[in-house]
PDB file of N, CA and C in Angstrom:
ATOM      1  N   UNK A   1       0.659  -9.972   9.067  1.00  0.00           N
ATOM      2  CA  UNK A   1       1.059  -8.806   8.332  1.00  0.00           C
ATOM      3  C   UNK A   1      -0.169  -7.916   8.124  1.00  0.00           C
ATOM      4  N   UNK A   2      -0.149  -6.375   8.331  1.00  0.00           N
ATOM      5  CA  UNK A   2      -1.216  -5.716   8.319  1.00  0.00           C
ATOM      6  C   UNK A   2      -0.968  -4.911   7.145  1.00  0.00           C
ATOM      7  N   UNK A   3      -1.323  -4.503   5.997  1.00  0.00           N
ATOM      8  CA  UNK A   3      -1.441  -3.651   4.886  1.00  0.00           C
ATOM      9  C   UNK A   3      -2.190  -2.819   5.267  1.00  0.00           C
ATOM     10  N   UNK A   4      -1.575  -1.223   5.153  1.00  0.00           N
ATOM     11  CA  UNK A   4      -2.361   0.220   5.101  1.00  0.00           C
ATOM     12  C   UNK A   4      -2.378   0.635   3.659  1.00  0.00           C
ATOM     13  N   UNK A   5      -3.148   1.561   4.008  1.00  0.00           N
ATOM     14  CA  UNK A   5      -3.143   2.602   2.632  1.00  0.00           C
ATOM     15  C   UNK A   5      -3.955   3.818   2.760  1.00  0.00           C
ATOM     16  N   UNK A   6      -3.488   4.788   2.112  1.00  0.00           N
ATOM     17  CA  UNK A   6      -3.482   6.438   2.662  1.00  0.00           C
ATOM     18  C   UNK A   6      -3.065   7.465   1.643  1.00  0.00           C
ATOM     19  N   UNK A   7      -2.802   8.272   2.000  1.00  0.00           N
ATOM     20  CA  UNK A   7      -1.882   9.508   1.441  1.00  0.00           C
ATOM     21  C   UNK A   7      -1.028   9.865   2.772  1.00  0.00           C
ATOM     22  N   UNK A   8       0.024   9.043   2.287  1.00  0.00           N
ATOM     23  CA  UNK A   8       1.617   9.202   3.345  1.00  0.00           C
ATOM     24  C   UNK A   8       2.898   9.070   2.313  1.00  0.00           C
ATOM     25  N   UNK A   9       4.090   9.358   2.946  1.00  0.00           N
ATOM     26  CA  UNK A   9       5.156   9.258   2.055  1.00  0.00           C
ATOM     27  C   UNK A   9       5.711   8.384   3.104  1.00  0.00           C
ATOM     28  N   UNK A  10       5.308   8.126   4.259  1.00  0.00           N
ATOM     29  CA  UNK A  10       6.041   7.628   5.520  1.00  0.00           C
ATOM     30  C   UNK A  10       5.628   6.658   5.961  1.00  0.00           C
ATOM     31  N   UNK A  11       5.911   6.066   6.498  1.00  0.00           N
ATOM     32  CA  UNK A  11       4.858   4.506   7.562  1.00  0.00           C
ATOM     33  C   UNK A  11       5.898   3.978   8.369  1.00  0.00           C
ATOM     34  N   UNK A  12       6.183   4.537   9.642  1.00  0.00           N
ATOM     35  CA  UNK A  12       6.718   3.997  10.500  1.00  0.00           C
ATOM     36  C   UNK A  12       8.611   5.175  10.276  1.00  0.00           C
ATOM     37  N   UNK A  13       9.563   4.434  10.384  1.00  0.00           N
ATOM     38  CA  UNK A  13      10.226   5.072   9.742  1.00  0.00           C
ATOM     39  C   UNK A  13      10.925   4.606   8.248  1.00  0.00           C
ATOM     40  N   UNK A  14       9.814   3.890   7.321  1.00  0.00           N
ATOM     41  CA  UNK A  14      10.239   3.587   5.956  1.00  0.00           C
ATOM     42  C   UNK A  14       9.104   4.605   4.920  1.00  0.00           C
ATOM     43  N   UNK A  15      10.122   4.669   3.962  1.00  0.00           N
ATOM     44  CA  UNK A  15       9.729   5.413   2.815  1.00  0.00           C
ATOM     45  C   UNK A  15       8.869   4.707   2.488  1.00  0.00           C
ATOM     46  N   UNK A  16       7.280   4.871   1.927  1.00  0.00           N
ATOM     47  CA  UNK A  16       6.323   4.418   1.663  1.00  0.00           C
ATOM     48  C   UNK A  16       5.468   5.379   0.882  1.00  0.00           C
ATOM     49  N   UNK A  17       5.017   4.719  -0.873  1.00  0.00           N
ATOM     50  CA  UNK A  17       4.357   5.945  -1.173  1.00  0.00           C
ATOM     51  C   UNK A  17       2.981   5.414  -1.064  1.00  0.00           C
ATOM     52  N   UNK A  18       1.906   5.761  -0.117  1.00  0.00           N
ATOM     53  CA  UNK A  18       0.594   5.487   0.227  1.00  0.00           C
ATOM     54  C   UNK A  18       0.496   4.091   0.446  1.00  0.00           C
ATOM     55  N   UNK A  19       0.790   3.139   0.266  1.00  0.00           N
ATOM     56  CA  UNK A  19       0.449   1.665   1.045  1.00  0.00           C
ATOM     57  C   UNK A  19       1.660   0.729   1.713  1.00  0.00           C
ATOM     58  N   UNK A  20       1.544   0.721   2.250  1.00  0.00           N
ATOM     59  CA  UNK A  20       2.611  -0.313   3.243  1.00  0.00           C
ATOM     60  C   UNK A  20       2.311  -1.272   4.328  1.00  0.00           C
ATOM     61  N   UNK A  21       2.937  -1.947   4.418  1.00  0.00           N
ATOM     62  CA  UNK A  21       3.032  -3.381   5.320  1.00  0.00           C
ATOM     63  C   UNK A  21       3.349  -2.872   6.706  1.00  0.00           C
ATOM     64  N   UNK A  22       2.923  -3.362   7.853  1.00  0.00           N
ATOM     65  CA  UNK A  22       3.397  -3.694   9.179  1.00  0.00           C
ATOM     66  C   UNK A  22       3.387  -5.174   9.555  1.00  0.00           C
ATOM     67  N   UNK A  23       4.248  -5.095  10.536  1.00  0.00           N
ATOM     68  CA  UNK A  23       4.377  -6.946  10.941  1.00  0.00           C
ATOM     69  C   UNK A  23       4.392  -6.673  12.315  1.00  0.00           C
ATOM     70  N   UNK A  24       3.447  -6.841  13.061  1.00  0.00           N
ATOM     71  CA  UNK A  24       3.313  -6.710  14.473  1.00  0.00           C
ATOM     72  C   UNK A  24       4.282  -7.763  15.139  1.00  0.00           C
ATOM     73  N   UNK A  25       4.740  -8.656  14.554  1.00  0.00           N
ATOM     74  CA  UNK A  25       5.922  -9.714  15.895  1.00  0.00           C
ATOM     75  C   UNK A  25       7.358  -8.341  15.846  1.00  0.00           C
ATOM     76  N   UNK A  26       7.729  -8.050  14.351  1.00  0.00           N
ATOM     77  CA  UNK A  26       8.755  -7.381  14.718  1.00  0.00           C
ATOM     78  C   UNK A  26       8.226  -6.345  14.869  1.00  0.00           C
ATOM     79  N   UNK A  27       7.216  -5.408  14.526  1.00  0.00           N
ATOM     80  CA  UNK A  27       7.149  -3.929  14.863  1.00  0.00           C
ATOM     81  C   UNK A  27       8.060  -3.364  13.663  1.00  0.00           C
ATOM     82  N   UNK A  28       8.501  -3.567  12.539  1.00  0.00           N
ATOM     83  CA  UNK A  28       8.924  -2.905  11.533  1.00  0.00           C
ATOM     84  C   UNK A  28       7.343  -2.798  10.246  1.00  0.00           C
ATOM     85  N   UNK A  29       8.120  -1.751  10.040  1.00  0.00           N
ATOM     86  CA  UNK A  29       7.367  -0.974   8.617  1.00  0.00           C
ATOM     87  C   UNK A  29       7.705  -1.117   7.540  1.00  0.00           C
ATOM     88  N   UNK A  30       7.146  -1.350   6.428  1.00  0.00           N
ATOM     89  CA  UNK A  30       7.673  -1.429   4.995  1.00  0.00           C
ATOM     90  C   UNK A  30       7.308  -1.478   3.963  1.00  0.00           C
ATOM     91  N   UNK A  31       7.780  -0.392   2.885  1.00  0.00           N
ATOM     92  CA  UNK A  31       7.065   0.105   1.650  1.00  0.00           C
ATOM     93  C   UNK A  31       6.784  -1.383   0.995  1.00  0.00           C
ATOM     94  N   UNK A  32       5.232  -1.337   0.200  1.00  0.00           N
ATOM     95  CA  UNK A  32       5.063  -2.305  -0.465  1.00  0.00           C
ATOM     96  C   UNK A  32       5.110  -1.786  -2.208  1.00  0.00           C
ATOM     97  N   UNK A  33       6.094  -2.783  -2.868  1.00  0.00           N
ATOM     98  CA  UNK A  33       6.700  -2.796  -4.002  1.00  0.00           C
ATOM     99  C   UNK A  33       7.058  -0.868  -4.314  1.00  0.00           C
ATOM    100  N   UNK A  34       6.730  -0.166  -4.994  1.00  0.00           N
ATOM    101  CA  UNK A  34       7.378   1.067  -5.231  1.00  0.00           C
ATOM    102  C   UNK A  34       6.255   1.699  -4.842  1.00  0.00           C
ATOM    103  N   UNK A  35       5.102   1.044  -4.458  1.00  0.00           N
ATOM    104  CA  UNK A  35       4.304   2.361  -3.817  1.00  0.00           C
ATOM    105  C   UNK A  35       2.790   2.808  -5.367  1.00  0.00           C
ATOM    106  N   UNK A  36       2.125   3.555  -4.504  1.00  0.00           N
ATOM    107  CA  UNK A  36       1.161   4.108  -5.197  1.00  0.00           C
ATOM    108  C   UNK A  36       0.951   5.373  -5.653  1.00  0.00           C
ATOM    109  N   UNK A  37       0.698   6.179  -6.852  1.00  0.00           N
ATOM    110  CA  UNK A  37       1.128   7.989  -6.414  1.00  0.00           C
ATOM    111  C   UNK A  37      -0.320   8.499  -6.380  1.00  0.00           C
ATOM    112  N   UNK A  38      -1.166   8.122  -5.077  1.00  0.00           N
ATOM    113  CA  UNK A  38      -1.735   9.030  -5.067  1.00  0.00           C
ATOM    114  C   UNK A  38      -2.661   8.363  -3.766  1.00  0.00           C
ATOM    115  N   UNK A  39      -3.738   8.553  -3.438  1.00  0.00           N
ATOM    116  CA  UNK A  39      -4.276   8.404  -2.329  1.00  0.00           C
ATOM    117  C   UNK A  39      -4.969   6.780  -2.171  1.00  0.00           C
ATOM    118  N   UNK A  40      -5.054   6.080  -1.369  1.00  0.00           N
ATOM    119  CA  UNK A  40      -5.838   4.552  -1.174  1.00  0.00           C
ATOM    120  C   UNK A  40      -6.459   4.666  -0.291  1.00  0.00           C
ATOM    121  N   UNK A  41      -7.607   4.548  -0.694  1.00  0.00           N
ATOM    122  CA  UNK A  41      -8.891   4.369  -0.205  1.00  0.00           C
ATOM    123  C   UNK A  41      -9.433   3.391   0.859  1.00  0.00           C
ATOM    124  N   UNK A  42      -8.947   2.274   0.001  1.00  0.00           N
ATOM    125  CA  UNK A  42      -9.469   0.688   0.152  1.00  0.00           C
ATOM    126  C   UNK A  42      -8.584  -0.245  -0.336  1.00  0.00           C
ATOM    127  N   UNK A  43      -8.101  -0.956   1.089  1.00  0.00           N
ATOM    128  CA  UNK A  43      -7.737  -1.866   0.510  1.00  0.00           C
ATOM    129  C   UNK A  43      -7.972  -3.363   1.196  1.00  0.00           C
ATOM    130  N   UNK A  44      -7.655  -4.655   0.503  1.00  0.00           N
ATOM    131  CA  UNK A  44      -8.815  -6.047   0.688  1.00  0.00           C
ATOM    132  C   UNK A  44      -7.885  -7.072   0.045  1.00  0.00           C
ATOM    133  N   UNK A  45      -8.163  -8.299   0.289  1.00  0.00           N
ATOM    134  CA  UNK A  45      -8.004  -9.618  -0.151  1.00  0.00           C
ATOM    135  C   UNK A  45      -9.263 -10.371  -0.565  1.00  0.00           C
ATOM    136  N   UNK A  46      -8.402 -10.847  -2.067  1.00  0.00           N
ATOM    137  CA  UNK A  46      -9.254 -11.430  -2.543  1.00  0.00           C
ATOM    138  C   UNK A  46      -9.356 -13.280  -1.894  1.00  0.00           C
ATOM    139  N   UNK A  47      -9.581 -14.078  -2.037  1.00  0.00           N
ATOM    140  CA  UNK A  47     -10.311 -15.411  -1.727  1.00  0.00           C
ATOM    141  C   UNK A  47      -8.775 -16.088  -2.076  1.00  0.00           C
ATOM    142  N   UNK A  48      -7.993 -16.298  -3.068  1.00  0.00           N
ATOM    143  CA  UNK A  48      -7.085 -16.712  -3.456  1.00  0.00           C
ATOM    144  C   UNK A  48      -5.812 -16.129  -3.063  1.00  0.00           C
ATOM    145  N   UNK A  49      -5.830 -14.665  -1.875  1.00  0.00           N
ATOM    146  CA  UNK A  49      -4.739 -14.661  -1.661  1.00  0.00           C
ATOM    147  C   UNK A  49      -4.244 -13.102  -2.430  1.00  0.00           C
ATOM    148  N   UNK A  50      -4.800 -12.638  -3.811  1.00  0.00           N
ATOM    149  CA  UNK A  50      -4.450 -11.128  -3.967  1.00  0.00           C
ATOM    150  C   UNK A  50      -5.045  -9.950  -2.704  1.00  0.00           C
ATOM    151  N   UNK A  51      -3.644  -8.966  -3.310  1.00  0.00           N
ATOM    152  CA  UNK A  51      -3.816  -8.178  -2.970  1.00  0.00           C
ATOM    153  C   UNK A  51      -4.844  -6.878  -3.486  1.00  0.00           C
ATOM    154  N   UNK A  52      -5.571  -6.129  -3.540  1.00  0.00           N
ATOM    155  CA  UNK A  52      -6.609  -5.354  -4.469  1.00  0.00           C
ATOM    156  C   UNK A  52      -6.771  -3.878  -3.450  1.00  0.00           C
ATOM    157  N   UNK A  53      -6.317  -2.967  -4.037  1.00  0.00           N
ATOM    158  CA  UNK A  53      -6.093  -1.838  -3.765  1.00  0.00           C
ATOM    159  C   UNK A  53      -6.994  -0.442  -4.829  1.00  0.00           C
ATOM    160  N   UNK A  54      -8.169   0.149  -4.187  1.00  0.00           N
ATOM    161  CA  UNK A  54      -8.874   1.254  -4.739  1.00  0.00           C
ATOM    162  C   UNK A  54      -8.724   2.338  -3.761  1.00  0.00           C
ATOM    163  N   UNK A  55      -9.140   3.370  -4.977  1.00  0.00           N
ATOM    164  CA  UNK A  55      -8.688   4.632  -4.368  1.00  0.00           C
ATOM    165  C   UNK A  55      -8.802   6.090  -5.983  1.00  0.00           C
ATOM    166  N   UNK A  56      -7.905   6.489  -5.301  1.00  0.00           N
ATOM    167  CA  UNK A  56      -7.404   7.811  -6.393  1.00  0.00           C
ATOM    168  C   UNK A  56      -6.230   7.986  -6.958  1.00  0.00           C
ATOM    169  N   UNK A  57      -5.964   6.570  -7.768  1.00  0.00           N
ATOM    170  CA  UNK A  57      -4.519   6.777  -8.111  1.00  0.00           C
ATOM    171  C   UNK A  57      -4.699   6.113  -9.325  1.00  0.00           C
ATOM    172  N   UNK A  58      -3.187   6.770 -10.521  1.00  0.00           N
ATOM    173  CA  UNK A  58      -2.980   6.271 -11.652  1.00  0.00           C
ATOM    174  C   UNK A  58      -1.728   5.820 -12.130  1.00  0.00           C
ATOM    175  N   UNK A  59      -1.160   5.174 -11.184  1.00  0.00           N
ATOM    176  CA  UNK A  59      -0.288   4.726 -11.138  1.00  0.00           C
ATOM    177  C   UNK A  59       0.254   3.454  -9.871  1.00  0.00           C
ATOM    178  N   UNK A  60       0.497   2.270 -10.142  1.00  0.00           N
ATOM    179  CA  UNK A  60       0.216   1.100  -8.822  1.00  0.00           C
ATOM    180  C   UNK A  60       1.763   0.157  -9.140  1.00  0.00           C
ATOM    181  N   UNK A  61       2.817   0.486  -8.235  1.00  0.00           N
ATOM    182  CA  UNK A  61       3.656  -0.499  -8.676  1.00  0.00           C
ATOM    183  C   UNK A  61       4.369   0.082  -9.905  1.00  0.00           C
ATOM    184  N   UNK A  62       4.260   1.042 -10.651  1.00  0.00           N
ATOM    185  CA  UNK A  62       4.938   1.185 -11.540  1.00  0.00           C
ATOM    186  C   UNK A  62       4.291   1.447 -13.170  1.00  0.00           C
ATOM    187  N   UNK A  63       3.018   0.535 -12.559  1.00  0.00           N
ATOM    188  CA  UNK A  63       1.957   0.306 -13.695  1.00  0.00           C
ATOM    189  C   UNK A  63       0.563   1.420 -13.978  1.00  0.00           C
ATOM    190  N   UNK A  64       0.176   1.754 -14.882  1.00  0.00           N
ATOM    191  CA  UNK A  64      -0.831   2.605 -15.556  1.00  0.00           C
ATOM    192  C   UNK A  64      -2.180   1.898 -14.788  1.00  0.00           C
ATOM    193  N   UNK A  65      -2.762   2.146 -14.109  1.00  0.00           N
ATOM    194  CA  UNK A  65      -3.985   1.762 -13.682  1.00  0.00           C
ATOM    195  C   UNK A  65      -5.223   3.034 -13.877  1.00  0.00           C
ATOM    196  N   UNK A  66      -6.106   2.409 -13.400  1.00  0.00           N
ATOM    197  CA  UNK A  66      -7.023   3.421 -13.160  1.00  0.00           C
ATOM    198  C   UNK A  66      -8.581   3.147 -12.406  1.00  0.00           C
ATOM    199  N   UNK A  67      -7.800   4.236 -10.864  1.00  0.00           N
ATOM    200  CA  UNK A  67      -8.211   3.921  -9.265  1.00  0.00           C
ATOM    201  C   UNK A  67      -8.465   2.509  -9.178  1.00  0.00           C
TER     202      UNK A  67
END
């Protein structure tokens, strides 16, 4: 599974707000959880398996963050 992140509303042909999944066996696209509102920079795995996403956004999933 490959995780992007950007300033897109699109990724492939699924609704995606700035980060989304690809799966190269099927070649489908897909928004990850509700998306980010605003631009991603960077994104990484941590040692245990998270996901960790920086950038220019204040809002991640639904939740109040900040970048």
């Amino acid at each position: 599974m490959l995780v992007v992140g950007g300033m897109f509303r699109i990724a492939g042909s699924a609704v995606a707000a700035s980060i989304a999944t690809y799966d190269p066996v099927s070649g489908i696209w897909s928004a990850l959880g509700t998306g980010i509102d605003w631009t991603v920079k960077a994104v990484t795995t941590l040692p245990n398996g998270d996901l960790v996403a920086g950038g220019f956004f204040t809002l991640a999933g639904g939740a109040s963050v900040s970048h």
